[in-house]
Protein backbone atom coordinates (compact mmCIF):
# COMPACT_ATOMS: atom_id res chain seq x y z
CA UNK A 1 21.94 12.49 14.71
CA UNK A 2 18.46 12.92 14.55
CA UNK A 3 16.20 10.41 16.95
CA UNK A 4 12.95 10.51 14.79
CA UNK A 5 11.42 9.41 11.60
CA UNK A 6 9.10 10.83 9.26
CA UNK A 7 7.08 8.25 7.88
CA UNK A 8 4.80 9.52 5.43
CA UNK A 9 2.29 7.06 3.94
CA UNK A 10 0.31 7.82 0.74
CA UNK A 11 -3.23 5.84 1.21
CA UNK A 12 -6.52 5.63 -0.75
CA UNK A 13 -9.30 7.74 -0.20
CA UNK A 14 -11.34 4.41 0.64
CA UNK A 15 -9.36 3.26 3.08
CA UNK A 16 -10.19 4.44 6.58
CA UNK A 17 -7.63 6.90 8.24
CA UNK A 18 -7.15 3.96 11.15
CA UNK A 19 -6.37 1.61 8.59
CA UNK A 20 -3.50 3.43 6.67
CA UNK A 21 -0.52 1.80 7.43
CA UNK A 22 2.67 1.02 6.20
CA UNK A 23 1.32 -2.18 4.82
CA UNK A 24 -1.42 -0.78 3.58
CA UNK A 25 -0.27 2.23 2.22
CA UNK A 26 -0.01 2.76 -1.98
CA UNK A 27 3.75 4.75 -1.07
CA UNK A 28 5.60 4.50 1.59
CA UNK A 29 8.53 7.63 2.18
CA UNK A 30 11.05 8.37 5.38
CA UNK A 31 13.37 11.14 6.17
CA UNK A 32 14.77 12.13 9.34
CA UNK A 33 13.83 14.61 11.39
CA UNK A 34 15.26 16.40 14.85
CA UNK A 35 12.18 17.48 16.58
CA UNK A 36 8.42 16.04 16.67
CA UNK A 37 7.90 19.43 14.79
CA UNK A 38 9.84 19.26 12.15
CA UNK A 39 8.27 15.75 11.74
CA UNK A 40 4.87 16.92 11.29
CA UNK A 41 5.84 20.13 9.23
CA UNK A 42 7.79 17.87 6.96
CA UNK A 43 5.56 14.92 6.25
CA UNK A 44 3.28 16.90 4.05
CA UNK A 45 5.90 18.77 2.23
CA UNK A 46 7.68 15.39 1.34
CA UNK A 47 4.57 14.09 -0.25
CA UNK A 48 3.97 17.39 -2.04
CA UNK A 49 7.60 17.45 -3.47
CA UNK A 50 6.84 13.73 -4.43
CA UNK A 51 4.15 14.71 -7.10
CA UNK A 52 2.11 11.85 -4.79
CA UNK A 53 0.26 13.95 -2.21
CA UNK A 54 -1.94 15.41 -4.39
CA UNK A 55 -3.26 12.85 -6.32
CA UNK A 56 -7.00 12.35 -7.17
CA UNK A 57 -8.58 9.08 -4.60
CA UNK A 58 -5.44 9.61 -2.18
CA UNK A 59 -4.76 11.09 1.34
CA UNK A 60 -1.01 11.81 2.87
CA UNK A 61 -0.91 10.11 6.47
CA UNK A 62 1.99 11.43 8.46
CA UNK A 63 3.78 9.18 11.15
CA UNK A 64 6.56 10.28 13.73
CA UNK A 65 8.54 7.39 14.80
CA UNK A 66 11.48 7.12 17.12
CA UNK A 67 14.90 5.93 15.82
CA UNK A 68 16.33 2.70 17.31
């Protein structure tokens, strides 16, 4: 079973990098992933399958969580 979460967060331009959060966030997506890796390699590519990543105004923040 995999032990960490991608947590990729769609955020406006305006909004400091610090700031983007899940609460904050315009779009909030998860998947699972196996390796801290695959977490970062996939948090981009989720967006960017999404049709959301490359909006105009917006920025993709990437998170790698651990599962509880």
């Amino acid at each position: 079973m995999p032990t960490i979460l991608v947590v990729t967060l769609i955020c406006a331009s305006s909004l400091a990098a610090k700031d983007c959060t899940r609460d904050t966030a315009q779009d909030v997506m998860t998947h699972p992933a196996h390796t801290p890796q695959e977490c970062l390699l996939l948090g981009p590519a989720i967006a960017a399958n999404s049709g959301r990543g490359t909006e105009a105004g917006t920025y993709v923040k990437t998170l790698c969580e651990r599962r509880r």
